[in-house]
N, C-alpha and C. Protein backbone atom coordinates (compact mmCIF):
# COMPACT_ATOMS: atom_id res chain seq x y z
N UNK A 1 14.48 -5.57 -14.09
CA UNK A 1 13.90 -4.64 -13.15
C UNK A 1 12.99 -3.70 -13.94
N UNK A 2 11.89 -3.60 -13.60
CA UNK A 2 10.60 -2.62 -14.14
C UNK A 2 10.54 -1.67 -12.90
N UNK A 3 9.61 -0.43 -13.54
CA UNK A 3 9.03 0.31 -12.64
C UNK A 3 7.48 0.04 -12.49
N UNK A 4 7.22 0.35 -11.72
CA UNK A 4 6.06 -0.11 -11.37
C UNK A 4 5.06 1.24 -11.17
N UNK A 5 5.80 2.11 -10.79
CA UNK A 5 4.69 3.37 -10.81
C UNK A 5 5.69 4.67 -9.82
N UNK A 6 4.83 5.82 -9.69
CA UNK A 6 5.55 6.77 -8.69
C UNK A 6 4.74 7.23 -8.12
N UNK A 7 5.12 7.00 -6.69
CA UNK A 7 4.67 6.95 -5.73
C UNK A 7 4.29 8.63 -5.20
N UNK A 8 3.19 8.96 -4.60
CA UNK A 8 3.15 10.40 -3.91
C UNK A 8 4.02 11.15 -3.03
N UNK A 9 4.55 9.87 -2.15
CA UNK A 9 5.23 10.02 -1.25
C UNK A 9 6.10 8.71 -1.14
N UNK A 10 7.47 9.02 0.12
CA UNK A 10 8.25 8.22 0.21
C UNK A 10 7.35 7.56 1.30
N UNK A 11 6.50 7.79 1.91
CA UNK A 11 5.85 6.88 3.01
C UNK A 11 4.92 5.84 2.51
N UNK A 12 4.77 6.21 1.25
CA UNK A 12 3.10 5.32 0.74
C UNK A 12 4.72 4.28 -0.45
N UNK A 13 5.49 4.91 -0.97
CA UNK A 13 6.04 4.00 -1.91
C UNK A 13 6.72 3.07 -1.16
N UNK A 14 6.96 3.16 0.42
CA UNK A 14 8.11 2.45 1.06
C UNK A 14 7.26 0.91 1.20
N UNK A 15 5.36 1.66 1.71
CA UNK A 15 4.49 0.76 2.37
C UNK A 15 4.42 -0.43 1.27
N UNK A 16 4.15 0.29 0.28
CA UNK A 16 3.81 -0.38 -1.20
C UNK A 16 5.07 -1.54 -1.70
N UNK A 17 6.01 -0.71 -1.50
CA UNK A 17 7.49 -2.16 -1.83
C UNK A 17 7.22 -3.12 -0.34
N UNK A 18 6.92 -3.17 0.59
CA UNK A 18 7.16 -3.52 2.24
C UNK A 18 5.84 -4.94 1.93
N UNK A 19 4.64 -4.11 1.51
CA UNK A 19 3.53 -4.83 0.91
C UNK A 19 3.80 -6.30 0.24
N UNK A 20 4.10 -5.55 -1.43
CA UNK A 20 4.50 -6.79 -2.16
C UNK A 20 5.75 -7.52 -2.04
N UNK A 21 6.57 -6.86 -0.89
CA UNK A 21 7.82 -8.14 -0.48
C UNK A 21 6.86 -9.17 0.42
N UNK A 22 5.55 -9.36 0.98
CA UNK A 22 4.96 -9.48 2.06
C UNK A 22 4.63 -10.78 1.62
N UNK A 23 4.38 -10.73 -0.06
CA UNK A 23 3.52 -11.27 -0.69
C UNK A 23 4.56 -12.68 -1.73
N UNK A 24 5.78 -11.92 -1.27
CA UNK A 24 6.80 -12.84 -2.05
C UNK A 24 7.17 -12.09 -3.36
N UNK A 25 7.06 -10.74 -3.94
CA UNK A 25 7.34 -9.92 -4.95
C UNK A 25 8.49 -8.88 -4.38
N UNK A 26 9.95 -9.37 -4.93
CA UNK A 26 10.48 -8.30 -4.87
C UNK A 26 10.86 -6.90 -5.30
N UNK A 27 10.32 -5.80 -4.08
CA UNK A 27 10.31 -4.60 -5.04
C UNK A 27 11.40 -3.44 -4.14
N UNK A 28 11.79 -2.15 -5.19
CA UNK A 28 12.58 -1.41 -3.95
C UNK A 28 12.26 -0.24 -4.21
N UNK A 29 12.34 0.99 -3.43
CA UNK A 29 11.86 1.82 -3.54
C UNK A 29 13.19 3.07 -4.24
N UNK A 30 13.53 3.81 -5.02
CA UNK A 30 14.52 4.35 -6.08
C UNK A 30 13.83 5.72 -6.18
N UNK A 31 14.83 6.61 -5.78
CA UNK A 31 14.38 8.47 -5.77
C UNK A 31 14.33 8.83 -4.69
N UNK A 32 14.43 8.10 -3.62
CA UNK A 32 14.70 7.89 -2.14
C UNK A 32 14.82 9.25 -1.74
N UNK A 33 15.88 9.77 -2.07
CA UNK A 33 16.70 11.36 -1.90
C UNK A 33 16.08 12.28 -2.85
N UNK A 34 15.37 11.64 -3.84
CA UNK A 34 15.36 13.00 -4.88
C UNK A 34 14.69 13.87 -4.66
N UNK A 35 14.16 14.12 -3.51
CA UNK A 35 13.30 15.49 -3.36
C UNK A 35 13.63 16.62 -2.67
N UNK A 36 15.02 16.09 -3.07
CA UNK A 36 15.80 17.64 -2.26
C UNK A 36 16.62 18.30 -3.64
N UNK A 37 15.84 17.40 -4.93
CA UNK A 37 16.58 18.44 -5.86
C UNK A 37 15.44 19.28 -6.39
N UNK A 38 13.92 19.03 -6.11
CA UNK A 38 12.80 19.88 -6.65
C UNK A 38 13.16 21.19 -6.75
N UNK A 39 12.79 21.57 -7.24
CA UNK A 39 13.03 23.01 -7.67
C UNK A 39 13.91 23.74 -8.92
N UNK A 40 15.04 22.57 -9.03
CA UNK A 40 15.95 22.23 -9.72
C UNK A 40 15.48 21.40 -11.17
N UNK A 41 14.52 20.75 -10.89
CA UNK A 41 14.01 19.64 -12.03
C UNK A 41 12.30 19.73 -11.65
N UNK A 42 11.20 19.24 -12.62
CA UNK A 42 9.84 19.18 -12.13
C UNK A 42 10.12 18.68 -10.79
N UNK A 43 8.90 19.21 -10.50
CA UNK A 43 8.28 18.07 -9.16
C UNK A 43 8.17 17.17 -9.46
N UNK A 44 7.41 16.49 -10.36
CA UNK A 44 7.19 14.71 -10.41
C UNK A 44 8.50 14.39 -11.08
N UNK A 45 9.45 14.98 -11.44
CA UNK A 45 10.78 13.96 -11.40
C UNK A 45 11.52 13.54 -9.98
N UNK A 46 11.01 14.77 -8.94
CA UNK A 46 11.43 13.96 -7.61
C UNK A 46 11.11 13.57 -6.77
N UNK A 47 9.78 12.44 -7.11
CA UNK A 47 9.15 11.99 -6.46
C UNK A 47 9.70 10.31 -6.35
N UNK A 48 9.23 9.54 -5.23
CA UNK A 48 9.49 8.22 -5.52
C UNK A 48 8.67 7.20 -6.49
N UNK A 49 9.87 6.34 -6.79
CA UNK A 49 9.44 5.39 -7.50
C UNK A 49 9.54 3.91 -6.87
N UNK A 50 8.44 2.76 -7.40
CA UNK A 50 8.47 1.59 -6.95
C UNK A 50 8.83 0.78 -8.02
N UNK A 51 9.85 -0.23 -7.97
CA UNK A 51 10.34 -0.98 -8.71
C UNK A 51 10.62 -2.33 -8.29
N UNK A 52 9.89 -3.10 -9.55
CA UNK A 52 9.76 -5.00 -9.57
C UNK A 52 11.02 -5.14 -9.71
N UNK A 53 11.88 -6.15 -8.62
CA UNK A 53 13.18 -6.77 -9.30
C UNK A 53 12.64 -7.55 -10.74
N UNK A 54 11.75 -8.64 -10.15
CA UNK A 54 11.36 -9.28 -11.36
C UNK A 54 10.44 -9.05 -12.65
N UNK A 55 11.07 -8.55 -13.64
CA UNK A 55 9.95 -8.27 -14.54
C UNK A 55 8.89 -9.36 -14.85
N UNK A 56 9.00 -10.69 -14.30
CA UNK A 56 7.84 -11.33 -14.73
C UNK A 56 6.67 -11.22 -13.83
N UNK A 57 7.25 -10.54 -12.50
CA UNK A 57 6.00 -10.36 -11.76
C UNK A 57 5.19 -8.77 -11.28
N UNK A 58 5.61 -8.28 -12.62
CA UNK A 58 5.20 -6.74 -12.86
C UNK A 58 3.74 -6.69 -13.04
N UNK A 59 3.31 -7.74 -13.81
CA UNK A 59 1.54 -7.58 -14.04
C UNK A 59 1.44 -8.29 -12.51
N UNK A 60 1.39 -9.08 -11.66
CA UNK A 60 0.95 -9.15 -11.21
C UNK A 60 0.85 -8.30 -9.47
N UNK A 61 2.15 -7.92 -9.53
CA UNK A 61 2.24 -6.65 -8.68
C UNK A 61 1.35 -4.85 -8.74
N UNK A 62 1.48 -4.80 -10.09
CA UNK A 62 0.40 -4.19 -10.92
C UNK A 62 -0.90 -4.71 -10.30
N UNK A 63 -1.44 -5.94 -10.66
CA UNK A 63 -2.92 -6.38 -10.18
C UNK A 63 -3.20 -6.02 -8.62
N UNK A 64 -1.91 -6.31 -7.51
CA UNK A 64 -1.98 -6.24 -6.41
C UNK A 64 -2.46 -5.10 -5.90
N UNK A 65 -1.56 -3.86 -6.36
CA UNK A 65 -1.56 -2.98 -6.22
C UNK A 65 -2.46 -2.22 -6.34
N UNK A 66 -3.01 -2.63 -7.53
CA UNK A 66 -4.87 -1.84 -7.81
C UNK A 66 -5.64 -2.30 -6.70
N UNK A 67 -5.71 -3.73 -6.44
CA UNK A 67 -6.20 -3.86 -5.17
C UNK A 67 -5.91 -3.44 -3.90
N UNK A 68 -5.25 -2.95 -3.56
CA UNK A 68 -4.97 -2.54 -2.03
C UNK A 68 -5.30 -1.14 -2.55
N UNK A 69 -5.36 -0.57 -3.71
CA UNK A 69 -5.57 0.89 -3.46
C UNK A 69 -6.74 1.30 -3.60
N UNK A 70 -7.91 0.27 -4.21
CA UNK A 70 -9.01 0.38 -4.36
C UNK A 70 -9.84 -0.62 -3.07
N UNK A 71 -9.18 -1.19 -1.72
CA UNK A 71 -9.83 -1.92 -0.74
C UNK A 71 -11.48 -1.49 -0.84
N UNK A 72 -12.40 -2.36 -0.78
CA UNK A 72 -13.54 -2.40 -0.54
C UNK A 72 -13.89 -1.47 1.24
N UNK A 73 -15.32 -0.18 0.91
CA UNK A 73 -15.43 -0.13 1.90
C UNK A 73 -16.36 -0.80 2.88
N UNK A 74 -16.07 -1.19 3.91
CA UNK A 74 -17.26 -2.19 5.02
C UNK A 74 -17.63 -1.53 5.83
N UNK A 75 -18.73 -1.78 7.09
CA UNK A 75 -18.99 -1.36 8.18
C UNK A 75 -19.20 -2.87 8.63
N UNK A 76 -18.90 -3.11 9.72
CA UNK A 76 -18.54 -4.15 10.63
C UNK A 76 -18.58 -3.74 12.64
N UNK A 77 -19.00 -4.78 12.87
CA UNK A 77 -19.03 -4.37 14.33
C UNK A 77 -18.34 -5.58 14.65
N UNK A 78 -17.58 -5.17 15.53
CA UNK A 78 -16.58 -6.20 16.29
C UNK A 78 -17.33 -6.58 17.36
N UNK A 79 -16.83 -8.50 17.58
CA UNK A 79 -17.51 -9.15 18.17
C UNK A 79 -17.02 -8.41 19.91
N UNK A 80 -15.64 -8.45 19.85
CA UNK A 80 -14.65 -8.43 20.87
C UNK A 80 -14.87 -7.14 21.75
N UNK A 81 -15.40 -6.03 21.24
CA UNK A 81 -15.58 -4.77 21.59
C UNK A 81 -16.83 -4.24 21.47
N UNK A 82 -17.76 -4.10 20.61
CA UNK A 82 -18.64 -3.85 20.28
C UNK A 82 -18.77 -2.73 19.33
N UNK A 83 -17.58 -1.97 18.53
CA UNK A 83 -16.99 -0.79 18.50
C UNK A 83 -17.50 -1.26 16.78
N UNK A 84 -18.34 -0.47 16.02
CA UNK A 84 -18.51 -0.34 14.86
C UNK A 84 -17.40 0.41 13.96
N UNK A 85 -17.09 -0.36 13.47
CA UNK A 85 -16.13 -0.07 11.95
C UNK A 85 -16.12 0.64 10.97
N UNK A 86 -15.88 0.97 10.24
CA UNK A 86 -15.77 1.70 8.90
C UNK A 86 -14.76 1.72 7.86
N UNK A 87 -14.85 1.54 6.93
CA UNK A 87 -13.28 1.53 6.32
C UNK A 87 -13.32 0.47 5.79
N UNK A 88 -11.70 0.60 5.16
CA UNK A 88 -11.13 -0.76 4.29
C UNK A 88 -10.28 -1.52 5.17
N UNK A 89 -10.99 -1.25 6.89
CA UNK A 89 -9.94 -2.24 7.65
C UNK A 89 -10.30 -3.62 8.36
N UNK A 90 -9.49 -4.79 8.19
CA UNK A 90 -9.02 -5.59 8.57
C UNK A 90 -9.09 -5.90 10.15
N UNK A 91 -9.24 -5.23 10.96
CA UNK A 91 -8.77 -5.01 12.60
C UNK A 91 -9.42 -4.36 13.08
N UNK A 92 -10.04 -4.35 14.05
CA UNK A 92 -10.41 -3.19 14.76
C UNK A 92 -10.01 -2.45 15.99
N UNK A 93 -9.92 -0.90 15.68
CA UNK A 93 -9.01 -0.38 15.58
C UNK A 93 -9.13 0.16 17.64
N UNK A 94 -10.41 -0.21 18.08
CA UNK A 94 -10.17 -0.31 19.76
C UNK A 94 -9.70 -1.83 20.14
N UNK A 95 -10.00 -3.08 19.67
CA UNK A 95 -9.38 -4.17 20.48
C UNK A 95 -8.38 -5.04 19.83
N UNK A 96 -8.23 -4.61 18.65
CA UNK A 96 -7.43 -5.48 17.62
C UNK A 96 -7.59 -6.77 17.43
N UNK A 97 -9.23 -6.73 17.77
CA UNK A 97 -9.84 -8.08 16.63
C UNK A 97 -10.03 -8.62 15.51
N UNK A 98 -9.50 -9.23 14.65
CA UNK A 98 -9.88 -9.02 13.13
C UNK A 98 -11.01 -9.53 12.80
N UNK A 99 -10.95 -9.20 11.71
CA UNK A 99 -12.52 -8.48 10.89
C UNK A 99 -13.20 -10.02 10.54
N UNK A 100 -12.76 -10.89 10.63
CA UNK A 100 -13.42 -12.22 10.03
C UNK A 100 -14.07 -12.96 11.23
N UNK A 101 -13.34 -12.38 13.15
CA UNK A 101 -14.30 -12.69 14.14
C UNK A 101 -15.25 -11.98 13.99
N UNK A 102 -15.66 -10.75 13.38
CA UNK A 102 -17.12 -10.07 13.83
C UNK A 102 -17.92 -10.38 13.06
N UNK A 103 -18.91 -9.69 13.12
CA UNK A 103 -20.39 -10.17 12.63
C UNK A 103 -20.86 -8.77 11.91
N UNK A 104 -21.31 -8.35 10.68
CA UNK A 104 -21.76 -6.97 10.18
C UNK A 104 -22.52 -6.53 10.85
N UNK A 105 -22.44 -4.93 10.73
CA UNK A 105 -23.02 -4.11 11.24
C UNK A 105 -24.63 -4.05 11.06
């Protein structure tokens, strides 16, 4: 078991283990509770952490991870709606068409 990094929050470290289980990488999220001892210890000791069961798939959870946090930004217009896009998203976010039916903006 490796760590993989610490997370800002328990909402972004939960997404991030939820992610690379998605992907077939098992990860869990550890410090769960610890932010009810801040004050007591730094702040970044009670923050969450994300952790590879498997250490052999630490670099590549690592690689993943840079990618989803660095998503490319697009503008896209959905075929389904007509509703122009923005962002690093996948879907669009009035008809929930994905991004590979539309056509760029």
């Amino acid at each position: 078991m490796k760590r993989l990094l610490q997370a800002p929050n328990l909402a972004l470290a939960t997404l991030w283990a939820d992610m690379l289980a998605g992907v077939g990488i098992e990860a869990t999220v550890q410090r769960v509770y610890a932010g009810g001892i801040v004050g007591e210890l730094p702040p970044d000791q009670g923050l969450p952490e994300v952790w590879v069961q498997d250490d052999g798939q630490h670099g590549r959870a690592r690689q993943l991870l840079d990618e989803w946090q660095h998503a490319p930004h697009r503008h896209w217009a959905c075929r389904g709606c007509g509703e122009v896009v923005d962002g690093p998203f996948e879907q669009c976010w009035n008809c929930g068409r994905d991004r590979l039916e539309a056509s760029p903006a």
